[in-house]
PDB file of N, CA and C in Angstrom:
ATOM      1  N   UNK A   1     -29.178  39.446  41.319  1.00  0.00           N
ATOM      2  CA  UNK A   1     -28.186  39.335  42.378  1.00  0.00           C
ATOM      3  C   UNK A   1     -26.793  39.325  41.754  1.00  0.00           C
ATOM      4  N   UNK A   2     -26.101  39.492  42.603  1.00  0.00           N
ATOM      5  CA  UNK A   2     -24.313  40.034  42.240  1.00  0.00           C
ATOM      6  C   UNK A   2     -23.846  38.552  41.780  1.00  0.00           C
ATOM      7  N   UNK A   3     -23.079  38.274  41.112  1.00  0.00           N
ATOM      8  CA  UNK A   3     -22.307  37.145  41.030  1.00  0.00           C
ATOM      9  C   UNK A   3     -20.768  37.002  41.852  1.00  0.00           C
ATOM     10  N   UNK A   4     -20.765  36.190  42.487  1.00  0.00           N
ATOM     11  CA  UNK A   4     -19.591  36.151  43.649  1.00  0.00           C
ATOM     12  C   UNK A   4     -18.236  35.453  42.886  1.00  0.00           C
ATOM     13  N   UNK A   5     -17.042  35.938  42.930  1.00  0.00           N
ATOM     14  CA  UNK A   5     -16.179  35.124  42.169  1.00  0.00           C
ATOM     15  C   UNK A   5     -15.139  34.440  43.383  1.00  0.00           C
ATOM     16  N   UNK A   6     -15.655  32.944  43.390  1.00  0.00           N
ATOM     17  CA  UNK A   6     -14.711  32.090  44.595  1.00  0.00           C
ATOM     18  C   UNK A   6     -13.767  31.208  44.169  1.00  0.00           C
ATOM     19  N   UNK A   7     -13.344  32.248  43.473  1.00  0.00           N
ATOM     20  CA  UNK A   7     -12.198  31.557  42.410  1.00  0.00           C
ATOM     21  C   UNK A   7     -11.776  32.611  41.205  1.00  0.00           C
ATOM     22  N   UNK A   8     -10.986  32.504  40.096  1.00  0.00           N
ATOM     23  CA  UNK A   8     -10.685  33.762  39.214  1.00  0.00           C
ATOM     24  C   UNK A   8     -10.571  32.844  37.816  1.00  0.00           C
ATOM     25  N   UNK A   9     -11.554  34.054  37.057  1.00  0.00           N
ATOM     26  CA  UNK A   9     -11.723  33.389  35.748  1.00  0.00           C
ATOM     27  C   UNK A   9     -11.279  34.459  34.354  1.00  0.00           C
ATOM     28  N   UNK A  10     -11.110  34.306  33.345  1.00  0.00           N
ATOM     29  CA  UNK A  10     -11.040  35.066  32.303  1.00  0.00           C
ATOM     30  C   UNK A  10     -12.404  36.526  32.798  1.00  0.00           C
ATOM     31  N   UNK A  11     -13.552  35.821  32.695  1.00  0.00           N
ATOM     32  CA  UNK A  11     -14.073  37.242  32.721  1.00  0.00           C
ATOM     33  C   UNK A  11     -14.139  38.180  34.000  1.00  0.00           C
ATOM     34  N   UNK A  12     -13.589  37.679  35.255  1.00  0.00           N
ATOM     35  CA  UNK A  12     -13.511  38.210  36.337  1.00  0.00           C
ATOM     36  C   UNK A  12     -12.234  39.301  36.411  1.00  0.00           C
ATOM     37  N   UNK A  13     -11.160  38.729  35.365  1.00  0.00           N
ATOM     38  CA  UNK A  13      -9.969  39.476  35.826  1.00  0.00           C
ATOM     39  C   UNK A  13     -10.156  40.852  34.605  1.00  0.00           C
ATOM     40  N   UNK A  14     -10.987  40.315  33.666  1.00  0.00           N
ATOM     41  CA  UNK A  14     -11.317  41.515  32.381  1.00  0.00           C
ATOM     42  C   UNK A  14     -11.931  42.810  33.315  1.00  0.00           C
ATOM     43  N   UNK A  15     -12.782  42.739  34.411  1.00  0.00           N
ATOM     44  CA  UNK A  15     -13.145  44.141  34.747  1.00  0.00           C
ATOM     45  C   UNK A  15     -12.795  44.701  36.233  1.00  0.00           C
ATOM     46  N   UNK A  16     -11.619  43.661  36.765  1.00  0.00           N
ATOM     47  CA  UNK A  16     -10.371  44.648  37.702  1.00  0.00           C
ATOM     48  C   UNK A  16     -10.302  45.806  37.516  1.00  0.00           C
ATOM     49  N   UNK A  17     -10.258  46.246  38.295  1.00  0.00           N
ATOM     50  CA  UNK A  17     -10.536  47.773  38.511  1.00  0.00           C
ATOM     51  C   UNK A  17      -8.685  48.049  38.899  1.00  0.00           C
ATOM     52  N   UNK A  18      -7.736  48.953  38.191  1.00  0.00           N
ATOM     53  CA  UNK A  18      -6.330  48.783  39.119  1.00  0.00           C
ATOM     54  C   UNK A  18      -6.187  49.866  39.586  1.00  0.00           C
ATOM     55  N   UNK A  19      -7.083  50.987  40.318  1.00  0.00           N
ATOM     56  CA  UNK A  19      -6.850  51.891  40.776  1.00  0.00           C
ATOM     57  C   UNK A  19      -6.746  51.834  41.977  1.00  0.00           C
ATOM     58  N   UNK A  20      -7.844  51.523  42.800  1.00  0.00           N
ATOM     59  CA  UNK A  20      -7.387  51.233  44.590  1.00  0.00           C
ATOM     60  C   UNK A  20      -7.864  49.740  45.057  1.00  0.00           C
ATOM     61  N   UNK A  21      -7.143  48.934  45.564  1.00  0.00           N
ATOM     62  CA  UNK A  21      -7.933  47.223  45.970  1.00  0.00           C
ATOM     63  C   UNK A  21      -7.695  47.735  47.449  1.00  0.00           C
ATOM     64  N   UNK A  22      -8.956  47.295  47.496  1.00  0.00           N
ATOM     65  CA  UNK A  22      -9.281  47.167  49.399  1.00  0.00           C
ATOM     66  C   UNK A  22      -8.976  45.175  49.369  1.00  0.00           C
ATOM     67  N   UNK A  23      -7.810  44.895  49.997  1.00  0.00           N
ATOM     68  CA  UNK A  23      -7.471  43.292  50.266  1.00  0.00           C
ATOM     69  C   UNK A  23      -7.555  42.995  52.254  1.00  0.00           C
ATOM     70  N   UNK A  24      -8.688  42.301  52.010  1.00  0.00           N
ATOM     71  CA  UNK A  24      -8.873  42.082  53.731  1.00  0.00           C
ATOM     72  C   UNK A  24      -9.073  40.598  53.575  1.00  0.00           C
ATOM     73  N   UNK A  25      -8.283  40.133  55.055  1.00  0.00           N
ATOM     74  CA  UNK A  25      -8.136  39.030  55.327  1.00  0.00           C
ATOM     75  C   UNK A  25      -8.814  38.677  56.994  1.00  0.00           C
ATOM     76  N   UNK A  26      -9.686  37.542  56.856  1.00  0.00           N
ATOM     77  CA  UNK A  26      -9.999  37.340  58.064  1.00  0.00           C
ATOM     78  C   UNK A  26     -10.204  35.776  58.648  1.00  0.00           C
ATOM     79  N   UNK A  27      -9.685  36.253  60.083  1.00  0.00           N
ATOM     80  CA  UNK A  27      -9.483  34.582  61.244  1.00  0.00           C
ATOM     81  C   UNK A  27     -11.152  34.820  61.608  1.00  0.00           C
ATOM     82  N   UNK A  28     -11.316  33.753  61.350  1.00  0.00           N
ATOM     83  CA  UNK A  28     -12.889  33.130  62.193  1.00  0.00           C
ATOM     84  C   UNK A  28     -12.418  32.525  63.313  1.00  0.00           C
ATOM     85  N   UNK A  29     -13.169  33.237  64.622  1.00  0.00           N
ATOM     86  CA  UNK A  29     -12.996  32.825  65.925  1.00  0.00           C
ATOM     87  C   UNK A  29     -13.032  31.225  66.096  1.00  0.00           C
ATOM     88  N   UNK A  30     -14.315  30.641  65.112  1.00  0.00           N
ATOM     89  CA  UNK A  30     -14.582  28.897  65.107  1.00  0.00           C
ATOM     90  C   UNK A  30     -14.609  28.428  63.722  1.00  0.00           C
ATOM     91  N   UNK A  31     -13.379  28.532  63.103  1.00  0.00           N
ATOM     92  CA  UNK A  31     -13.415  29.061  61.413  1.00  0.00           C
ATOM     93  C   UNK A  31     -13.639  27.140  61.042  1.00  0.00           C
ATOM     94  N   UNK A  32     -14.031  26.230  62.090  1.00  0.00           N
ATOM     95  CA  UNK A  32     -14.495  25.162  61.409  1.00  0.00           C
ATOM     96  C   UNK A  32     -15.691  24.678  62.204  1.00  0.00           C
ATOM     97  N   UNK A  33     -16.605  25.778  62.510  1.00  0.00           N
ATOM     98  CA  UNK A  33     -18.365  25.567  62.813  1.00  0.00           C
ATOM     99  C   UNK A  33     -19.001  26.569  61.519  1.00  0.00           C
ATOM    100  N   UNK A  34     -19.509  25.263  61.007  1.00  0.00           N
ATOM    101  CA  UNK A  34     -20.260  25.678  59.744  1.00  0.00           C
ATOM    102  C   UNK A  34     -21.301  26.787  59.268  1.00  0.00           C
ATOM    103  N   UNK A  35     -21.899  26.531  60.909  1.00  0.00           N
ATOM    104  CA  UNK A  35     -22.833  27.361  61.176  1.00  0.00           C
ATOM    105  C   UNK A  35     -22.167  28.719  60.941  1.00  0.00           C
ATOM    106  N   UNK A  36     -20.891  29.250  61.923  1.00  0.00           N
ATOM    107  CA  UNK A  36     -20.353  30.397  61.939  1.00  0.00           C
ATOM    108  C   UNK A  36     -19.751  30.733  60.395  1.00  0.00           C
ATOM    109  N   UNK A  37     -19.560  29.781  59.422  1.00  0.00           N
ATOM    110  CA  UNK A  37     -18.900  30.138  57.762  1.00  0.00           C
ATOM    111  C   UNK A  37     -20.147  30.581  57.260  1.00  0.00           C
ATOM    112  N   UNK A  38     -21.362  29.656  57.293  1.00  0.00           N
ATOM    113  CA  UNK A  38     -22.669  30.162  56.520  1.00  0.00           C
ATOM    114  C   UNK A  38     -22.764  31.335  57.213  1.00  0.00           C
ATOM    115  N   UNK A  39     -22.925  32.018  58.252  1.00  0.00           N
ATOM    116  CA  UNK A  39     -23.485  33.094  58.657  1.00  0.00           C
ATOM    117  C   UNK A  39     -22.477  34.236  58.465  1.00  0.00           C
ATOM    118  N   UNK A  40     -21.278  33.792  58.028  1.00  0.00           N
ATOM    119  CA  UNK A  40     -20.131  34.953  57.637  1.00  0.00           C
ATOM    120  C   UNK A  40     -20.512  35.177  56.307  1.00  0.00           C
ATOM    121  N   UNK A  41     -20.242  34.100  55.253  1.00  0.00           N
ATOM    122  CA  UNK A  41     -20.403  34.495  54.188  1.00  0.00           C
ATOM    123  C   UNK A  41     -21.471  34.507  53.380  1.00  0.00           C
ATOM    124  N   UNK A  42     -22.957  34.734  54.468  1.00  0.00           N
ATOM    125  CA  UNK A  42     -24.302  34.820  53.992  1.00  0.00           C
ATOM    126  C   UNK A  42     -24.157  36.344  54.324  1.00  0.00           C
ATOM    127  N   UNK A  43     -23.530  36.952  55.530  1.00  0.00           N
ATOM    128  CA  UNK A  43     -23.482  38.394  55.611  1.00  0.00           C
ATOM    129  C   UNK A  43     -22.683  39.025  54.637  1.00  0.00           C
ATOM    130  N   UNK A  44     -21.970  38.320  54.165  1.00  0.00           N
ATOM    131  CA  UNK A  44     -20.519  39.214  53.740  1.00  0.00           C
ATOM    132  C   UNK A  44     -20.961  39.243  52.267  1.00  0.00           C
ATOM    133  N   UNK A  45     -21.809  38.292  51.403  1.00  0.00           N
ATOM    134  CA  UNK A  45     -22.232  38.812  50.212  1.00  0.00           C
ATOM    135  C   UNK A  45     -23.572  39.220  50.045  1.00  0.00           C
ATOM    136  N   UNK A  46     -24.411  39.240  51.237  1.00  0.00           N
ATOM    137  CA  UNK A  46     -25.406  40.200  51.442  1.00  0.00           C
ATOM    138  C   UNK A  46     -25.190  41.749  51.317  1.00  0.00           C
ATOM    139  N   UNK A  47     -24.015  41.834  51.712  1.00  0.00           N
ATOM    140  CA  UNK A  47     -23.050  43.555  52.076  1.00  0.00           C
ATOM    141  C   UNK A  47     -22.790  43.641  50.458  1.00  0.00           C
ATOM    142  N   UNK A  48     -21.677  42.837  50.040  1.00  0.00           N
ATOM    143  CA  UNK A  48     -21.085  43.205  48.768  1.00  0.00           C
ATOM    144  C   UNK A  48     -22.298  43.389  47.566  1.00  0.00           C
ATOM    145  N   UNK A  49     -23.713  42.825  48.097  1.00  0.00           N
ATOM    146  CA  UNK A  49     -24.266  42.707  46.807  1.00  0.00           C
ATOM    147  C   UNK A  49     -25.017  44.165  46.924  1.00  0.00           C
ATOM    148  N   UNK A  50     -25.437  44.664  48.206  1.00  0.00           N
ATOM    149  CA  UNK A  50     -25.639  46.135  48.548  1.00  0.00           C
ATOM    150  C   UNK A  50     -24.823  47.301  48.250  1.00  0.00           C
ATOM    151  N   UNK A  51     -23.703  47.063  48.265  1.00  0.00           N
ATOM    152  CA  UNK A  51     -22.327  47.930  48.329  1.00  0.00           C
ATOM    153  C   UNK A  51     -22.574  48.604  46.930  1.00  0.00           C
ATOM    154  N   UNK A  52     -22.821  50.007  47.183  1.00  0.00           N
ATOM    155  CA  UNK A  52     -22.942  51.149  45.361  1.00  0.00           C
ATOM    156  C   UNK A  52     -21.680  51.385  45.382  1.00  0.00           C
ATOM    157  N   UNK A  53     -20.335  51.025  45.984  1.00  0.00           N
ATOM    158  CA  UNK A  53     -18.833  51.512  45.169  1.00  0.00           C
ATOM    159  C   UNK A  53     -18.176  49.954  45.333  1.00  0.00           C
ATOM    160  N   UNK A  54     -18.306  49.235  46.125  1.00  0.00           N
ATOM    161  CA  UNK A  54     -17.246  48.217  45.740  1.00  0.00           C
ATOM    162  C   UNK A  54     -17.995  48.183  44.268  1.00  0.00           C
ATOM    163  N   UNK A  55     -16.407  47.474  43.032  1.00  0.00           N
ATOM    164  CA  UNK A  55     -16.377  47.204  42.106  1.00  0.00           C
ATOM    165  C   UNK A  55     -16.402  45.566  41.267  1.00  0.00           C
ATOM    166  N   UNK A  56     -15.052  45.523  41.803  1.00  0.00           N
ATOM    167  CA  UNK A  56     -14.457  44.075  41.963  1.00  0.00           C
ATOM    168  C   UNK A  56     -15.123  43.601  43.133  1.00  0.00           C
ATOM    169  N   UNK A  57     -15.271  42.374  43.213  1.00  0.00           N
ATOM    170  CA  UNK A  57     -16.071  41.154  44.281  1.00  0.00           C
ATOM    171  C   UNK A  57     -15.376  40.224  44.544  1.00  0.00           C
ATOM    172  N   UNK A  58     -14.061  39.430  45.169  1.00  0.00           N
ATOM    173  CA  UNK A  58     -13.552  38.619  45.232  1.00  0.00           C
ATOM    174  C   UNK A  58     -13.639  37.657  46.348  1.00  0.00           C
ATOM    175  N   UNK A  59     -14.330  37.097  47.067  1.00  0.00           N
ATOM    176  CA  UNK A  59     -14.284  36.021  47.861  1.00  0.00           C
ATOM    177  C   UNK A  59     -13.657  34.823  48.012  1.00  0.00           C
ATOM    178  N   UNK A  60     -12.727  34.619  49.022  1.00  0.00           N
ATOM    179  CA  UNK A  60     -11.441  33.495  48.732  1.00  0.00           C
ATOM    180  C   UNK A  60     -11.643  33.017  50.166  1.00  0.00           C
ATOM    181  N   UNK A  61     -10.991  31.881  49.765  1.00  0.00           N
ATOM    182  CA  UNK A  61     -10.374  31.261  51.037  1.00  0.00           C
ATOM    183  C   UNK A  61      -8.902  30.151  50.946  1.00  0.00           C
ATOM    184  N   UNK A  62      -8.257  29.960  51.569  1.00  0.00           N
ATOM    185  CA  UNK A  62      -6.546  29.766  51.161  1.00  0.00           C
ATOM    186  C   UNK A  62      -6.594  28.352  50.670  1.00  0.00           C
ATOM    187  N   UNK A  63      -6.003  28.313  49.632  1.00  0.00           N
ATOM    188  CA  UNK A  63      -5.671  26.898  49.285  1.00  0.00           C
ATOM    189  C   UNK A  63      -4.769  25.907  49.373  1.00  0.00           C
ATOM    190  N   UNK A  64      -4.597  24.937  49.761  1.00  0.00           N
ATOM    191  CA  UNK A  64      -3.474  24.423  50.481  1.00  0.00           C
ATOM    192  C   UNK A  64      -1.929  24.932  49.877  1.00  0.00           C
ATOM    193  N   UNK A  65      -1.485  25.025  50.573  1.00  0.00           N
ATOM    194  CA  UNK A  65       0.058  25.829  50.204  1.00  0.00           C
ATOM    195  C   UNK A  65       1.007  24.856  49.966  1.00  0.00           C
ATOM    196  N   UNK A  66       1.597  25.205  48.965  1.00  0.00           N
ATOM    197  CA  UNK A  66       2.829  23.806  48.594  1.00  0.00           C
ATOM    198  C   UNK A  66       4.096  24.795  48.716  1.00  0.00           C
ATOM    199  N   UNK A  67       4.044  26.197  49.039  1.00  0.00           N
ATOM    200  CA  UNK A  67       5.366  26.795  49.106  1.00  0.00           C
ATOM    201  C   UNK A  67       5.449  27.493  50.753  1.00  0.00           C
ATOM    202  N   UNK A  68       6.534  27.403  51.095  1.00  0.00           N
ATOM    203  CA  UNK A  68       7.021  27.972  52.186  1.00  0.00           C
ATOM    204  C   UNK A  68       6.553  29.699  52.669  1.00  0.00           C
ATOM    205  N   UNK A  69       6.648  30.172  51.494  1.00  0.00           N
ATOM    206  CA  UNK A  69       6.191  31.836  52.211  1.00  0.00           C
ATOM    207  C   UNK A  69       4.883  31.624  51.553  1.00  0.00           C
ATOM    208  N   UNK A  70       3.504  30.625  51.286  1.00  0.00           N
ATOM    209  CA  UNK A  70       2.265  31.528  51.541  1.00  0.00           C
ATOM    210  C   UNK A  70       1.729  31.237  52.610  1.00  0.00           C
ATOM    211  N   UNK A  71       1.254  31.789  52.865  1.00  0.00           N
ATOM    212  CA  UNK A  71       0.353  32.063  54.289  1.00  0.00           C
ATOM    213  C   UNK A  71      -1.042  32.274  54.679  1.00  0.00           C
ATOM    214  N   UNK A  72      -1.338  30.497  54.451  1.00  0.00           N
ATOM    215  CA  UNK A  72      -2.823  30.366  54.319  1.00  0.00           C
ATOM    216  C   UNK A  72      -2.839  29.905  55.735  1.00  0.00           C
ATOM    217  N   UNK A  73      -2.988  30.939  56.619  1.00  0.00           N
ATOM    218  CA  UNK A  73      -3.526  30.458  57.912  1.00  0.00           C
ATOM    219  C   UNK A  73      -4.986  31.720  57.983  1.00  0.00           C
ATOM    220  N   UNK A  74      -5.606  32.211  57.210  1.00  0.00           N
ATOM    221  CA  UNK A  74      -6.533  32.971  57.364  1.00  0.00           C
ATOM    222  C   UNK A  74      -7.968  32.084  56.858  1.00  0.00           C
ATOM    223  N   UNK A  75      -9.226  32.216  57.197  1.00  0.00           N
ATOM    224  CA  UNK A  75     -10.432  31.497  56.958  1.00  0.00           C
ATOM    225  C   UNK A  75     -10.724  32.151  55.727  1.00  0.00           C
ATOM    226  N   UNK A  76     -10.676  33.761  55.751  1.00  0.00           N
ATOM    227  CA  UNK A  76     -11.375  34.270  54.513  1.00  0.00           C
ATOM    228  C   UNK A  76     -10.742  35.031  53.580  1.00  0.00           C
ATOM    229  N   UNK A  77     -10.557  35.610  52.402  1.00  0.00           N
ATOM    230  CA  UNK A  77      -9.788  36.852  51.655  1.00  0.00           C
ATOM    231  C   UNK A  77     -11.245  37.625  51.115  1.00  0.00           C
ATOM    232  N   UNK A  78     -11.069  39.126  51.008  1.00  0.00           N
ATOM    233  CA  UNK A  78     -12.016  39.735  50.250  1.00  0.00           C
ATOM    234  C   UNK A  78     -11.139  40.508  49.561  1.00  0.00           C
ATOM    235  N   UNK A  79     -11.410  40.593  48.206  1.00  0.00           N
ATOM    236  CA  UNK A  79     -10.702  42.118  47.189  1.00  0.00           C
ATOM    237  C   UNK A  79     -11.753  42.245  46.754  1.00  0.00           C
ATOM    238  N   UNK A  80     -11.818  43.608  46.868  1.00  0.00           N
ATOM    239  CA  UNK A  80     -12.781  44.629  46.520  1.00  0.00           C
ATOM    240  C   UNK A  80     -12.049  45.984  45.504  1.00  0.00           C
ATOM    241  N   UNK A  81     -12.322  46.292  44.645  1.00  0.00           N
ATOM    242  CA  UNK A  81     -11.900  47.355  43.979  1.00  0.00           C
ATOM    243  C   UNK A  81     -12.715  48.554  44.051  1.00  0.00           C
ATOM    244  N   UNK A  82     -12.373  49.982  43.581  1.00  0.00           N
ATOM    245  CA  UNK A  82     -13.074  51.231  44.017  1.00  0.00           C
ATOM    246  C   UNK A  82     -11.813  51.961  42.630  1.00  0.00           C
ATOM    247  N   UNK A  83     -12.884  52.727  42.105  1.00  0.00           N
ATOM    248  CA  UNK A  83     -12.783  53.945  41.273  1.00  0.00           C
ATOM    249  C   UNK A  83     -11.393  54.648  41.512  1.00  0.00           C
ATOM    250  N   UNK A  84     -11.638  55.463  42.650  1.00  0.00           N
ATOM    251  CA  UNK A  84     -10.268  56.223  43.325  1.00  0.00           C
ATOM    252  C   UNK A  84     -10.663  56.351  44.919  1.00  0.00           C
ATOM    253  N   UNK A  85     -10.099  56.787  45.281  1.00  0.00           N
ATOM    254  CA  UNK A  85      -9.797  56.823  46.712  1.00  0.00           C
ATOM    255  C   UNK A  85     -11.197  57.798  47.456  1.00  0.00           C
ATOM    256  N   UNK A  86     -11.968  58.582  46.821  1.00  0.00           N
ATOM    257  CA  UNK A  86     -13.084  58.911  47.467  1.00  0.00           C
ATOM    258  C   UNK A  86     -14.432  57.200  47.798  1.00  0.00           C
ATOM    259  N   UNK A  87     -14.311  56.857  46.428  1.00  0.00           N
ATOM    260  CA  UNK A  87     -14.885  55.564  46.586  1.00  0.00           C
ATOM    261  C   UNK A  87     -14.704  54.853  47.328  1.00  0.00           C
ATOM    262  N   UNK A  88     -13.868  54.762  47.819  1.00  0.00           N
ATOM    263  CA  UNK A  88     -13.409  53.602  48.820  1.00  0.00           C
ATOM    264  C   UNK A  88     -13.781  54.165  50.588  1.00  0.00           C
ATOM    265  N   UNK A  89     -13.703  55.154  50.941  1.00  0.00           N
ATOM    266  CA  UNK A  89     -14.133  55.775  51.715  1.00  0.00           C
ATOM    267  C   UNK A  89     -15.862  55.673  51.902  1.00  0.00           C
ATOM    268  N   UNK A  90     -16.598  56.750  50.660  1.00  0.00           N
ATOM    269  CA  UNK A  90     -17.692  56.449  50.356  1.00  0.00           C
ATOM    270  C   UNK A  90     -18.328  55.059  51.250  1.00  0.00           C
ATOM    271  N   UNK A  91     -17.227  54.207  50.309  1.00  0.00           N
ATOM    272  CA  UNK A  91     -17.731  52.358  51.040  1.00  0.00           C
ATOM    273  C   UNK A  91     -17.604  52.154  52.226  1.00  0.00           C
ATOM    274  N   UNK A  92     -16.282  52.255  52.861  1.00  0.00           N
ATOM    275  CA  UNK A  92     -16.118  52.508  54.594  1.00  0.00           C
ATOM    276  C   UNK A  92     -17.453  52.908  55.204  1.00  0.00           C
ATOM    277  N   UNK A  93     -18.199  53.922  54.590  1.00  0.00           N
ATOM    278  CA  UNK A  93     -19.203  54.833  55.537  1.00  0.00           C
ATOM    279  C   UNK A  93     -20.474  54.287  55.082  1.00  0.00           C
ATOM    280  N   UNK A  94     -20.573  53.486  53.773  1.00  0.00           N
ATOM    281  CA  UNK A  94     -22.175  53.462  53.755  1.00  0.00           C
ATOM    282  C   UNK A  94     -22.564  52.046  54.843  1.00  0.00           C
ATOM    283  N   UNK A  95     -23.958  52.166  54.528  1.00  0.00           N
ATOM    284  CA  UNK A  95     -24.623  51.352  55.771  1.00  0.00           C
ATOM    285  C   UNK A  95     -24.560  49.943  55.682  1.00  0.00           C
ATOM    286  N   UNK A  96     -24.621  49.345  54.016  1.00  0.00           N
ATOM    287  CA  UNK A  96     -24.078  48.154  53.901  1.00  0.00           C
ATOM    288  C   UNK A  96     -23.193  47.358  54.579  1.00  0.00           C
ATOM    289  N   UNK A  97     -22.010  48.126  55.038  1.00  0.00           N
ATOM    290  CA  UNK A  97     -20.666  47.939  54.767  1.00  0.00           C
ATOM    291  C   UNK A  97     -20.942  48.145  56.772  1.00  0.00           C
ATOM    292  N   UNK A  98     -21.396  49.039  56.817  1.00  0.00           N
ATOM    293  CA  UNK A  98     -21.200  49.129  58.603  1.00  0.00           C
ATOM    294  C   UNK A  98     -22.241  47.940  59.246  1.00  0.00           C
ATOM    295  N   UNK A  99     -23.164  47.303  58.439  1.00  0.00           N
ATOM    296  CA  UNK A  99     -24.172  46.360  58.923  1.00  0.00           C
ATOM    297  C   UNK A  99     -23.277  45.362  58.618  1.00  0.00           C
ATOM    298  N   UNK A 100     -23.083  44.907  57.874  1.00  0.00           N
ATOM    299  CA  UNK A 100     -21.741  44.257  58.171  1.00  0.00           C
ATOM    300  C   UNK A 100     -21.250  43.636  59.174  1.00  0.00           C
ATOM    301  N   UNK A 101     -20.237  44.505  59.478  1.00  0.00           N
ATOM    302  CA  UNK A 101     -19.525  44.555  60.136  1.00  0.00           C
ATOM    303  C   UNK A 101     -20.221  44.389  62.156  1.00  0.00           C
ATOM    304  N   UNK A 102     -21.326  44.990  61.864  1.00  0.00           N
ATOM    305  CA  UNK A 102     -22.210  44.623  63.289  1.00  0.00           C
ATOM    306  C   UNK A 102     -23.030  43.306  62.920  1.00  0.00           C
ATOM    307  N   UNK A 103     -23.277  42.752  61.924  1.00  0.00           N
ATOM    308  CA  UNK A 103     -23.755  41.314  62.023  1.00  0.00           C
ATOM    309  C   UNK A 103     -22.064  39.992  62.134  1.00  0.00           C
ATOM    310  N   UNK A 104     -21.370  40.768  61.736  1.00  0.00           N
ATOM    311  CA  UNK A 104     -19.826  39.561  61.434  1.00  0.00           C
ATOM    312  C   UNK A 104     -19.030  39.912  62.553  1.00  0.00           C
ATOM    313  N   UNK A 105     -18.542  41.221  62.970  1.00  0.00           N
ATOM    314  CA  UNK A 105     -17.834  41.122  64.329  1.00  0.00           C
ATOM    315  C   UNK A 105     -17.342  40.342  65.390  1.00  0.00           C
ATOM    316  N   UNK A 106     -18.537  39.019  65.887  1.00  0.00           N
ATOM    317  CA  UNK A 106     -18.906  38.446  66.729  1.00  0.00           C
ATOM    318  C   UNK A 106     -17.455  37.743  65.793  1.00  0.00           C
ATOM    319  N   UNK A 107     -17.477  36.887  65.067  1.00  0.00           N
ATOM    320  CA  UNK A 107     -17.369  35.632  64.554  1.00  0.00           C
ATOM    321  C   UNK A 107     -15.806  35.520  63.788  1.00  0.00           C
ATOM    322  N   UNK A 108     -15.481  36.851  63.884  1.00  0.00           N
ATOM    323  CA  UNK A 108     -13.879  36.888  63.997  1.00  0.00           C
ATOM    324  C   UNK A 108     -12.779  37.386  64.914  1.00  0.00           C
ATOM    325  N   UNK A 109     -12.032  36.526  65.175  1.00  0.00           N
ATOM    326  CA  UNK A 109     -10.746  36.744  66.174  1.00  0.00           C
ATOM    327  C   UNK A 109      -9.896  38.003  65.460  1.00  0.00           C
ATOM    328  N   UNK A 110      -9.795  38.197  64.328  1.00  0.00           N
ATOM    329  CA  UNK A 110      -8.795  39.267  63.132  1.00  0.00           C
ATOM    330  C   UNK A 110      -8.578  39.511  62.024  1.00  0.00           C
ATOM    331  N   UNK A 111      -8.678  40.527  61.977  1.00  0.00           N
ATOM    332  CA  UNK A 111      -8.999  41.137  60.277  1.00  0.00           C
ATOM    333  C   UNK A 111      -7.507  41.846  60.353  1.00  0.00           C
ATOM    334  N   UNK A 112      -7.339  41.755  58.839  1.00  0.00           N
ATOM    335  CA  UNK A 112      -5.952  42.763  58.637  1.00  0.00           C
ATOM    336  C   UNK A 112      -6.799  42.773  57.274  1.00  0.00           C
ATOM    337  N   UNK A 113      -6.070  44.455  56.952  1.00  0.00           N
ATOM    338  CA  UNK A 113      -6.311  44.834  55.767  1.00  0.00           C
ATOM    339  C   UNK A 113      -5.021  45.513  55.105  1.00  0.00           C
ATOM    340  N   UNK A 114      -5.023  45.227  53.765  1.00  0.00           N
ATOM    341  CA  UNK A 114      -4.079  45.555  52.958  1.00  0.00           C
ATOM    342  C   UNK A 114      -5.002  46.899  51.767  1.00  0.00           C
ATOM    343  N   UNK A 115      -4.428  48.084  51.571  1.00  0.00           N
ATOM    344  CA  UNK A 115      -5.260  48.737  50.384  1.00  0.00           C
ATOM    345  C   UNK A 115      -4.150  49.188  50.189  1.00  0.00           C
ATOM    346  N   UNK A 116      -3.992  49.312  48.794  1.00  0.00           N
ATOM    347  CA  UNK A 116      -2.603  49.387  47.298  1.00  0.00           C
ATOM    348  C   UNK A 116      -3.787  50.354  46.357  1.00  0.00           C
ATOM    349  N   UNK A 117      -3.015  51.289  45.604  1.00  0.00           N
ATOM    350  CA  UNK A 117      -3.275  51.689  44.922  1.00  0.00           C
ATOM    351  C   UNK A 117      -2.353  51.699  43.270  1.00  0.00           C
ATOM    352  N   UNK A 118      -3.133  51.890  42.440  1.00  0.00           N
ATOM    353  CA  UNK A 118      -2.359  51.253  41.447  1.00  0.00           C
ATOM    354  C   UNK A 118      -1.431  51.931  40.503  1.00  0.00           C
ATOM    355  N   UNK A 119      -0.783  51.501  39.731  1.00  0.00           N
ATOM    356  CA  UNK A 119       0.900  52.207  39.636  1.00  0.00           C
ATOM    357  C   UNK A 119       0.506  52.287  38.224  1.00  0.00           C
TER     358      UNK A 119
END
């Protein structure tokens, strides 16, 4: 099984990928019924551990903020890295990634996504 990084360590940041990060952020509709966190993030690294192009695996959630501009009002963060820009697509479409999204749907109010490619 995949190893999930819920947090960032020396060997996690050694195989960053800096070509394209898929960065998605998401509101849980009841982001403090437990039930609804286990069943998000029992789906969500069920997906990532299926996923043949995500690279990077990052699973977050906000940590209390001691500065004025961060903006931990979100339940979840995912970064995901991809090769180049066919990869990342690739991922959009495989079935992992769309089961997903039909088992987690229910259980979030909003997703925003951020994807950067690298300089």
């Amino acid at each position: 099984m995949t190893n999930f990084s819920f947090g960032q360590n020396e060997n996690e940041m050694t195989t960053f990928d800096s070509n394209f990060t898929h960065t998605v952020f998401f509101w849980l509709k009841n982001p403090d019924n437990a039930a609804d966190r286990t069943a998000f993030e029992t789906s969500l690294k069920k997906f990532l551990d299926n996923s043949g192009y995500a690279k990077t695996k990052f699973i977050g959630t906000p940590p209390k903020a001691s500065r004025d501009v961060v903006d931990g009002s979100f339940t979840y963060s995912l970064i995901v890295t991809f090769e180049s820009d066919e990869a990342q697509q690739a991922y959009q479409d495989e079935a992992p990634h769309k089961l997903f999204i039909e088992e987690s749907s229910d259980l979030w109010s909003k997703v925003i996504v951020y994807d950067s490619k690298g300089i």
